[in-house]
Protein backbone atom coordinates (compact mmCIF):
# COMPACT_ATOMS: atom_id res chain seq x y z
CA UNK A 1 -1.61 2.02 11.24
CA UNK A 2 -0.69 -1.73 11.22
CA UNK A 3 -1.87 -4.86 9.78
CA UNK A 4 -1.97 -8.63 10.12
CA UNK A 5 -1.25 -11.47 7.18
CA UNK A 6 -2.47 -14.71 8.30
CA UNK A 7 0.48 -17.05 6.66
CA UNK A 8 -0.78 -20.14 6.60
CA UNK A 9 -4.65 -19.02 4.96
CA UNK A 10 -2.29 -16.86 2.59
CA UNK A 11 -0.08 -19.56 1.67
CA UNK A 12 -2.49 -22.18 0.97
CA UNK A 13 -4.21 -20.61 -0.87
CA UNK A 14 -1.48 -19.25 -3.30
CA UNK A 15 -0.82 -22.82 -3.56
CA UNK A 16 -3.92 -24.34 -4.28
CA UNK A 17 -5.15 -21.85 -6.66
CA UNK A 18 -1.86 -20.80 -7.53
CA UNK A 19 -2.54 -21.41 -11.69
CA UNK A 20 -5.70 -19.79 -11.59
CA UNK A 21 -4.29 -16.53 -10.10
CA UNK A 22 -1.34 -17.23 -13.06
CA UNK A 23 -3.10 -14.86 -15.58
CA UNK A 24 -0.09 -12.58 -16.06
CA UNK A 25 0.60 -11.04 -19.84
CA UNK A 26 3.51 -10.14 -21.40
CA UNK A 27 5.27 -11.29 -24.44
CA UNK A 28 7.46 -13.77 -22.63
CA UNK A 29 6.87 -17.42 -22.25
CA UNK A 30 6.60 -18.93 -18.57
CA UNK A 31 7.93 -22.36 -17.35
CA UNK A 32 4.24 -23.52 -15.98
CA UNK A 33 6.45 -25.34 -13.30
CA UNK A 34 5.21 -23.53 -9.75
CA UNK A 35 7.58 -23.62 -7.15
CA UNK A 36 6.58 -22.02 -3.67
CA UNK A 37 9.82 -22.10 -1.30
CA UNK A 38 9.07 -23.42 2.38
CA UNK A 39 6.61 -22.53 3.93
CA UNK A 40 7.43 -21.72 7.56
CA UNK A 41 6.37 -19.50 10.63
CA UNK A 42 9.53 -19.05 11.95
CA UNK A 43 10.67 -15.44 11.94
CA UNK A 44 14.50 -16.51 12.67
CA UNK A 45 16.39 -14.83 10.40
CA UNK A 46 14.29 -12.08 9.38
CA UNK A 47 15.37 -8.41 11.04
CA UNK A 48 13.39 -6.89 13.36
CA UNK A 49 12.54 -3.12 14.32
CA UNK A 50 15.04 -1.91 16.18
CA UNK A 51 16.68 1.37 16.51
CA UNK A 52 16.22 4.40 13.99
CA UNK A 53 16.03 3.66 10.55
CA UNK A 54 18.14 6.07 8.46
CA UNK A 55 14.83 6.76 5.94
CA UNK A 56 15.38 7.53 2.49
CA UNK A 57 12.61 8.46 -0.06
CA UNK A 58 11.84 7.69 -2.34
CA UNK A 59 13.99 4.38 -1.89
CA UNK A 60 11.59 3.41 1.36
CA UNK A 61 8.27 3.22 -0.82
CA UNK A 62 9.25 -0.16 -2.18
CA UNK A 63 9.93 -2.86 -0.79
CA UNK A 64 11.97 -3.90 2.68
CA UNK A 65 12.72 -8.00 1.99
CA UNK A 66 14.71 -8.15 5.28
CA UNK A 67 11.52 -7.78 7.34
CA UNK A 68 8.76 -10.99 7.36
CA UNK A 69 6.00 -8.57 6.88
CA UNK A 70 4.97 -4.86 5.02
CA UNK A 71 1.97 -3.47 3.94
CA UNK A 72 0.99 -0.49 1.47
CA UNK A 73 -2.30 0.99 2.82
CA UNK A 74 -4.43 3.66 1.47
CA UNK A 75 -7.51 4.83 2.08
CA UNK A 76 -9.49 7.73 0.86
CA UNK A 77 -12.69 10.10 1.03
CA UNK A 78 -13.67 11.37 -1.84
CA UNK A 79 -16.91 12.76 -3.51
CA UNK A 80 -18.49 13.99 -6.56
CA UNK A 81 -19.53 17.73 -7.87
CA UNK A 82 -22.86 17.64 -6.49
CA UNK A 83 -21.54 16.05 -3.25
CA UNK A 84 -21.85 12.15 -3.58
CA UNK A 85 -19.78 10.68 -1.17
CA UNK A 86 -17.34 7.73 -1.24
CA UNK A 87 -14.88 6.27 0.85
CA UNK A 88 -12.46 3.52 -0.61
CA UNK A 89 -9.54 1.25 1.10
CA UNK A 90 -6.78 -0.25 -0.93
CA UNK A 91 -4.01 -2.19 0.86
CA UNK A 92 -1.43 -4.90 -0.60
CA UNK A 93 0.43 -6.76 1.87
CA UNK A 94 3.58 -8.52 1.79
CA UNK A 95 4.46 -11.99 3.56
CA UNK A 96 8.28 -13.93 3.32
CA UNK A 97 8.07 -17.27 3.59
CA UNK A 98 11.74 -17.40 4.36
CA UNK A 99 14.36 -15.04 4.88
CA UNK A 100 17.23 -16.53 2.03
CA UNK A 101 16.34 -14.95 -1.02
CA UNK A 102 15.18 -16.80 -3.88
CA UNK A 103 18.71 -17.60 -6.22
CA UNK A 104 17.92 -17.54 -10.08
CA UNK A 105 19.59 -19.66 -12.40
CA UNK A 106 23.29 -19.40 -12.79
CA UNK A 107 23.21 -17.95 -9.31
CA UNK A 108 23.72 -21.09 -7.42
CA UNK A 109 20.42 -22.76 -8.10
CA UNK A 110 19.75 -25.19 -11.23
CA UNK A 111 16.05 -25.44 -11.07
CA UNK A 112 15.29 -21.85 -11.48
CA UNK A 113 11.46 -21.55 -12.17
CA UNK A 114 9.68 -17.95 -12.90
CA UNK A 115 7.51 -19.18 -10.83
CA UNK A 116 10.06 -19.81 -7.31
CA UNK A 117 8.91 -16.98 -4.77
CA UNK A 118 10.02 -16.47 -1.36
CA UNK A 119 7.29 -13.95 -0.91
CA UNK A 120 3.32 -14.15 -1.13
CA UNK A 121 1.06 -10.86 -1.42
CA UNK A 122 -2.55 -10.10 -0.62
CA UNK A 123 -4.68 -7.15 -1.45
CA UNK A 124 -7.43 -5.98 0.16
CA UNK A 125 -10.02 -3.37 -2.15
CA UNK A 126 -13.27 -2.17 -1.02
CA UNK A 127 -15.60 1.00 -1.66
CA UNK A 128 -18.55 2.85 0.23
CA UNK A 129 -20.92 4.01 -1.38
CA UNK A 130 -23.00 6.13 1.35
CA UNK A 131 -25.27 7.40 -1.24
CA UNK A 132 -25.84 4.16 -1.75
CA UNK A 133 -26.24 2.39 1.52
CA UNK A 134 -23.65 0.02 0.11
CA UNK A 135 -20.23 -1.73 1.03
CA UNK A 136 -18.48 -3.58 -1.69
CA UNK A 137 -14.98 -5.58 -0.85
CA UNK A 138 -12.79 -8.29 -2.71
CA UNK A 139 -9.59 -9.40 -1.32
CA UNK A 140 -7.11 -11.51 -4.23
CA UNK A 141 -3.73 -13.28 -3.26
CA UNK A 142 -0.88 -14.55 -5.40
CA UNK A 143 2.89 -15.19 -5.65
CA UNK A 144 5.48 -12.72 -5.89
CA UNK A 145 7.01 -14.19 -9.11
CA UNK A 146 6.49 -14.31 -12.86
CA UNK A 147 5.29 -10.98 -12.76
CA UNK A 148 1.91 -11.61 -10.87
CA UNK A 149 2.51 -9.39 -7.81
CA UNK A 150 5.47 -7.42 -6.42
CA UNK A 151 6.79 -4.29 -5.17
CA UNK A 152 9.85 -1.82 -6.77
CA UNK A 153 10.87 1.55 -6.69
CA UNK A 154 13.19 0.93 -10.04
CA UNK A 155 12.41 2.61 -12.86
CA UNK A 156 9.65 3.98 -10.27
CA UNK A 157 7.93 3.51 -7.63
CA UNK A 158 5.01 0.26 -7.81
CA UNK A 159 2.80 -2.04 -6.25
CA UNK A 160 0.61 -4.28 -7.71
CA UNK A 161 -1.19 -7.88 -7.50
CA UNK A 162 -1.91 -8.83 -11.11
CA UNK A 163 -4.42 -5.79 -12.29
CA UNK A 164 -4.55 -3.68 -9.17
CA UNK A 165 -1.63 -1.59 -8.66
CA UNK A 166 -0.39 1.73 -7.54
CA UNK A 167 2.16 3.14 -10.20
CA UNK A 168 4.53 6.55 -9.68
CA UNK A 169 3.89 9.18 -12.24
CA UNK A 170 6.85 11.12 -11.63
CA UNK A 171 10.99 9.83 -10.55
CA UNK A 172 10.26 10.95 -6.68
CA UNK A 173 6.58 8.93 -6.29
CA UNK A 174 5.10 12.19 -5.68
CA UNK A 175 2.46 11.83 -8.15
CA UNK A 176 0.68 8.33 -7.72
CA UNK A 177 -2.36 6.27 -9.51
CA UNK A 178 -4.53 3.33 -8.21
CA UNK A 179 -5.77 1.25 -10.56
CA UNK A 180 -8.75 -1.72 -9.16
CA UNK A 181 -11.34 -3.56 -10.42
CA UNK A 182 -13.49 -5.61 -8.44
CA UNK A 183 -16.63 -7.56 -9.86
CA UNK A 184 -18.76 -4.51 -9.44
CA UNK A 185 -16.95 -1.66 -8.54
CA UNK A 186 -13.77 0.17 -9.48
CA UNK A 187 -11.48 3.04 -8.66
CA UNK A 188 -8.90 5.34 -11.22
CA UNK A 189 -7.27 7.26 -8.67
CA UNK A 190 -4.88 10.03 -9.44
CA UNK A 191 -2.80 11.22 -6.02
CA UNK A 192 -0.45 13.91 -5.15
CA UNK A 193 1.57 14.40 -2.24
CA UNK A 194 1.58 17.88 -0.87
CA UNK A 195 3.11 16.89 2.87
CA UNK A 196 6.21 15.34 3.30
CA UNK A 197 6.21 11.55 5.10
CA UNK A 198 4.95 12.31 8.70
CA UNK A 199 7.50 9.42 10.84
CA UNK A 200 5.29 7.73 13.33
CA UNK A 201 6.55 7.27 16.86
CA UNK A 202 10.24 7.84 17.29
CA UNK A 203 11.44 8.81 14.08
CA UNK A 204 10.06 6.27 11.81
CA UNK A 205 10.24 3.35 15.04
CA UNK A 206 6.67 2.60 16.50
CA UNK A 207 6.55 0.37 19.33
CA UNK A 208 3.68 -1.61 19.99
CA UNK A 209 5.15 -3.01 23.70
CA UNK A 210 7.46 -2.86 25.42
CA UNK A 211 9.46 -5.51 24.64
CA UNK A 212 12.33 -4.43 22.22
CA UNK A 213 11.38 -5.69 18.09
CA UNK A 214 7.85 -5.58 18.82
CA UNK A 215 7.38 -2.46 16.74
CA UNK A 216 7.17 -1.69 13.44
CA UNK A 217 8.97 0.81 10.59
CA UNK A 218 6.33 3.04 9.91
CA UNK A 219 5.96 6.84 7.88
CA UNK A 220 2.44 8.27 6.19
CA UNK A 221 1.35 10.60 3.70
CA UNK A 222 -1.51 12.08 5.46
CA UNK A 223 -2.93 14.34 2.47
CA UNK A 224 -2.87 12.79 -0.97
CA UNK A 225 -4.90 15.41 -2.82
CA UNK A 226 -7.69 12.87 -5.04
CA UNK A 227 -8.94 13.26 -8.67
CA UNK A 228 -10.54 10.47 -10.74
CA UNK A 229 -13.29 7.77 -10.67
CA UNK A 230 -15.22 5.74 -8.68
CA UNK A 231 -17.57 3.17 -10.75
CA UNK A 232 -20.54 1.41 -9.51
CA UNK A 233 -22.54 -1.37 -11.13
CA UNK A 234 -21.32 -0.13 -14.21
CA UNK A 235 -21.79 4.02 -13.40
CA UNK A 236 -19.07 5.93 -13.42
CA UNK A 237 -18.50 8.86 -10.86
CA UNK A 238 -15.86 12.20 -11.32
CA UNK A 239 -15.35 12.34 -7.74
CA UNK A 240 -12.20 14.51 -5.72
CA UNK A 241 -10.75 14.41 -2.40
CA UNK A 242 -8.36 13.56 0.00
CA UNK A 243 -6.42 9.93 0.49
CA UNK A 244 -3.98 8.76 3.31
CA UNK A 245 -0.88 6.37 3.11
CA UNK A 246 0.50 4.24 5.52
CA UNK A 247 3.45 2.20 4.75
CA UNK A 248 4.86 -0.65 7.82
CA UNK A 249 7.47 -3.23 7.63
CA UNK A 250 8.46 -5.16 10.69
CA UNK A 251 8.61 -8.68 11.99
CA UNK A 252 6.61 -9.11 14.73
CA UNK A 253 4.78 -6.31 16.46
CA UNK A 254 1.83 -6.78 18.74
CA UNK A 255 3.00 -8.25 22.53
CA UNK A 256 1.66 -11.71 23.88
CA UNK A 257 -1.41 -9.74 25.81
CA UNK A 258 -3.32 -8.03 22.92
CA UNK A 259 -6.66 -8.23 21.88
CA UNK A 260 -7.17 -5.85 18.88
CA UNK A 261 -6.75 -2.60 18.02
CA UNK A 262 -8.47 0.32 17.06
CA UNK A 263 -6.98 3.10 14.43
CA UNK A 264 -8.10 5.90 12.83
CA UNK A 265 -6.46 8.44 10.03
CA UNK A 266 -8.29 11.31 10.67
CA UNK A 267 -7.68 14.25 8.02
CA UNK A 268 -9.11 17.65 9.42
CA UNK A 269 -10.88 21.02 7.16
CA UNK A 270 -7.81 23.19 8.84
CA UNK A 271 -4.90 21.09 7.49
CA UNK A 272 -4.26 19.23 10.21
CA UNK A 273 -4.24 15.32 10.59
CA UNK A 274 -4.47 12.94 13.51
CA UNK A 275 -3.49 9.69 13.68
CA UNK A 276 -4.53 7.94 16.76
CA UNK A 277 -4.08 4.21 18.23
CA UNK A 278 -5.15 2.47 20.97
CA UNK A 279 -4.12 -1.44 21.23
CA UNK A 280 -6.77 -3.27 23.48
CA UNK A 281 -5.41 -5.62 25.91
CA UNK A 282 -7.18 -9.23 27.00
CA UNK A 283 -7.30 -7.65 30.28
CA UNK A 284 -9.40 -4.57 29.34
CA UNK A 285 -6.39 -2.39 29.73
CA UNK A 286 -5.02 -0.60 27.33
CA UNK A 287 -1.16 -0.91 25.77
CA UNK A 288 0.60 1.91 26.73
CA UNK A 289 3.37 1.67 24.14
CA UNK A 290 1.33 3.14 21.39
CA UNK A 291 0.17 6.49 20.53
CA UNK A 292 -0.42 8.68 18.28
CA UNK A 293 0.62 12.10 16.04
CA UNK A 294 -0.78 15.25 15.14
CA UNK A 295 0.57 16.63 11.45
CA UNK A 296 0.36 20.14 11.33
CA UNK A 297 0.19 22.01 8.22
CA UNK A 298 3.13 23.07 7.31
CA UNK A 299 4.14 19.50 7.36
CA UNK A 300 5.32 19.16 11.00
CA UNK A 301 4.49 16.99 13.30
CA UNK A 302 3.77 16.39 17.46
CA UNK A 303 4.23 12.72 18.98
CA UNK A 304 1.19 12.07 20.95
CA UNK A 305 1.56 9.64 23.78
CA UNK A 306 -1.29 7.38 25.25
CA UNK A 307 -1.90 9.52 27.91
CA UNK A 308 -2.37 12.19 25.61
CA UNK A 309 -6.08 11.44 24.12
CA UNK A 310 -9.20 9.60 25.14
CA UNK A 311 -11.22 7.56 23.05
CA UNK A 312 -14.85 7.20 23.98
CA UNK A 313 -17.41 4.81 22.70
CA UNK A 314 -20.75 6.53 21.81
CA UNK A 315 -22.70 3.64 19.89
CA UNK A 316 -22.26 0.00 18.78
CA UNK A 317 -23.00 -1.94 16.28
CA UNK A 318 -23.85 -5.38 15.76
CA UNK A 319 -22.57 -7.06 12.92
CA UNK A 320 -24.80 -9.64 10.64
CA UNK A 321 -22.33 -11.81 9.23
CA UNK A 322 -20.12 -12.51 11.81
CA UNK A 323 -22.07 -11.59 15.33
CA UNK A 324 -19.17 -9.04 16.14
CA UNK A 325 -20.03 -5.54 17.86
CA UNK A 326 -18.27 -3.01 17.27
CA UNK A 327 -17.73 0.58 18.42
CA UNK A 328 -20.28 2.70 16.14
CA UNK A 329 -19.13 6.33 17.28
CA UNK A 330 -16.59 8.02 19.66
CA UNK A 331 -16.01 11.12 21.29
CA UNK A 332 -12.00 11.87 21.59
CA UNK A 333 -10.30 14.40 23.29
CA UNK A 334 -6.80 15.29 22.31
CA UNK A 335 -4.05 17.22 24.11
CA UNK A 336 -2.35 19.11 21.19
CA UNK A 337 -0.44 21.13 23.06
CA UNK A 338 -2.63 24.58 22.72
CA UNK A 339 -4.48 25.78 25.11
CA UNK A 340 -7.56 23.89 25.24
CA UNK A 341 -7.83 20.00 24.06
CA UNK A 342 -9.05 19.03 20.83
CA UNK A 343 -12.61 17.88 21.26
CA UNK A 344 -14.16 15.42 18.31
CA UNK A 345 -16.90 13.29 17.53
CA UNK A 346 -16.06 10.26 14.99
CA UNK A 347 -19.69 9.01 13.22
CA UNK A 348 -19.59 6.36 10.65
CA UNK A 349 -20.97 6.67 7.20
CA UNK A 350 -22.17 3.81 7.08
CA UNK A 351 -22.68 1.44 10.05
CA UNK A 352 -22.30 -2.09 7.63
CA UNK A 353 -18.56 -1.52 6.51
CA UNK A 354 -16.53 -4.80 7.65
CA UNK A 355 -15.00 -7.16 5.70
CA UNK A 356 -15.96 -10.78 5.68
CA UNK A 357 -15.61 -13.84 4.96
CA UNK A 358 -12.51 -13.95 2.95
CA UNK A 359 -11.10 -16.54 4.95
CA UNK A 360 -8.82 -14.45 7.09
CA UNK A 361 -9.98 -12.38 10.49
CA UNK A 362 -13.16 -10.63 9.87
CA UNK A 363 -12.67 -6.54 10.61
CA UNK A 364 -14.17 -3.47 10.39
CA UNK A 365 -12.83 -0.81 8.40
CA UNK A 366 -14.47 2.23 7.07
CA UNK A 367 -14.96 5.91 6.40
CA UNK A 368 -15.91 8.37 9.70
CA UNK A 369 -17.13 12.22 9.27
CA UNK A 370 -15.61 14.32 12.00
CA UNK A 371 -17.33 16.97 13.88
CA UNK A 372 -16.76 19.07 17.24
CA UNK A 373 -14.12 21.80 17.03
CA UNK A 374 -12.75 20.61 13.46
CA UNK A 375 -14.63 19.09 11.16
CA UNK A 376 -13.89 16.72 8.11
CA UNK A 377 -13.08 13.07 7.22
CA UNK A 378 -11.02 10.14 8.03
CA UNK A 379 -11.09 6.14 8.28
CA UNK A 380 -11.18 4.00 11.04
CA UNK A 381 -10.21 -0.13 11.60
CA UNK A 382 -11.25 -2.30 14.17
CA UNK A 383 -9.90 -5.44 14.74
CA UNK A 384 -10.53 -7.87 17.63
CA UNK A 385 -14.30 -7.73 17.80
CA UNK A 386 -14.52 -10.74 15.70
CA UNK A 387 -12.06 -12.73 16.55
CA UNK A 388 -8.72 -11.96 19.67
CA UNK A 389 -5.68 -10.99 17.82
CA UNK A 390 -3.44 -12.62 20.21
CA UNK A 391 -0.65 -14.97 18.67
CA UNK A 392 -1.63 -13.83 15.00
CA UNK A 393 0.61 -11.24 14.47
């Protein structure tokens, strides 16, 4: 999977409600003087994905500075005793506003401030509650200094904006918790890895053209086995399931010609998981670049190549806050090397699950039951309906 972080929304606002996102504890005292480095599009300087990346874990769940933008995405189906179900998405993002590193004092720099950052984060939270009929999303930004946001694997393995985080349990990130809080909803997640990271597209390198640094550094954790609770309007569900990771770092990705994408983490009742990608040109083609990979269960995995599965729209659906339609259903057909293809059918659980009017791109992003000749659960994102992705990332 891969993301976007508009720079300039990001940045300005970080800036102009940079104090009011300040609400860090601790029992040490601040210098209230906020320093954001310069601001700057300009990916000069910053490395780009090229070549295998020798992979080391847990060292490559934190953070990769080198590269202008990463992302920590998970996203999760989960449901009660009695068979409530939920879906949840929690992603924190990471932008560099320049590639020098920010010096602290004594290093070179005299006007050291706990507040300096060379790096701006965004987080993205949102629960369905099918149930329900209801789709509840927040998205927060701050600074990645002073404590307010950030991302380490020393003493262990965290991410976090302010209050919503995902912490290690154990010295090898194995065992994970997510901790959010919106205004009316909230997750306590407990995870545990029981595959090891499944290296998208050549060994850890996925292309997204065919021009050499458009790609991206990207692994997953396809099944995160899911205890904890969801809490609604103040009611609190026990709910278990499954969650997927994605992690990306990279500096620029998608070529000149694309649209949008469309993704989906599909997690299957056999053990398997499928992750499949299509990027959407403006000419109505499709980028051949991309694909996709089958995770088997013992843990191993198939490289799926564009040519190797079919994505076809069954439904749309039209959405009321920002006039975007989007693909509503899809039958897919996958060449796993058996015998026969894999034959699915992708339905949402709820049609209304796109997030809006944050101030960045509008997409959609939500939970999908699978059925056909496996059944189960997974999570789809669709951007480009709303607005062309083309120059944004």
């Amino acid at each position: 999977m891969w993301r976007w972080i508009f720079l300039g929304v990001t940045a300005l606002a970080v800036i102009v409600f940079g104090f009011s996102l300040m609400n860090v504890g601790g029992n040490g005292e601040v210098n209230a003087d906020a320093v954001l480095a310069d601001i700057s599009m300009d990916s000069n300087g910053f490395t780009r994905a090229i070549g295998r990346w020798d992979w080391r874990f847990p060292r490559d769940f934190g953070a990769h500075p080198a590269f202008q933008t990463e992302w920590w995405y998970y996203t999760g189906n989960v449901e009660t005793a009695d068979g409530r179900h939920f879906g949840y998405q929690f992603t924190i993002f990471r932008r560099a506003l320049t590639p020098q590193p920010i010096l602290a004092e004594g290093e070179g720099n005299d006007s050291a401030s706990e507040w300096r950052a060379s790096q701006i984060y965004m987080a993205h939270f949102a629960v369905t509650d099918v149930a329900g009929g209801r789709y509840f999303h927040e998205q927060r930004f701050s600074r990645g200094s002073a404590g307010l946001a950030g991302a380490v694997v020393e003493p262990r393995y965290r991410v976090w904006l302010e209050g919503w985080q995902v912490a290690a349990q154990d010295d090898e990130a194995r065992r994970t918790h997510i901790t959010a809080q919106g205004a009316n909803f909230a997750v306590e997640l407990a995870l545990e890895q029981v595959k090891p990271p499944a290296l998208q597209g050549d060994n850890g390198l996925s292309p997204k053209s065919d021009e050499p640094g458009n790609a991206s550094y990207y692994y997953s954790l396809t099944r995160l086995l899911t205890n904890g609770t969801i809490t609604i309007n103040g009611e609190t569900f026990a709910v278990s399931g499954t969650t997927w990771k994605d992690h990306e770092f990279s500096t620029s990705a998608l070529g000149e010609g694309a649209q949008g994408w469309d993704w989906f983490g599909l997690q299957l009742d056999d053990n398997r998981e499928l992750m499949l990608g299509q990027i959407r040109l403006n000419n109505g083609g499709r980028e051949p670049a991309f694909g996709g990979l089958l995770v088997n269960p013992d843990g191993s995995t198939r490289y799926l190549n564009a040519s190797d599965f079919t994505l076809d729209v069954t439904a749309t659906w039209t959405s009321p806050h920002t006039g975007a339609v989007y693909p509503a259903g899809w039958n897919i057909t996958v060449n796993t090397g058996d015998a026969d293809p894999l034959n699915l059918t992708l339905t949402p659980l709820l049609a209304d699950q796109e997030l809006h009017g944050g101030g960045n791109v509008d997409y959609w992003e939500g939970a999908v039951r699978i059925t056909g000749d496996a059944t189960g659960y997974g999570y789809a994102e669709l951007t480009g309906y709303a607005q062309a992705m083309t120059g944004r990332f």
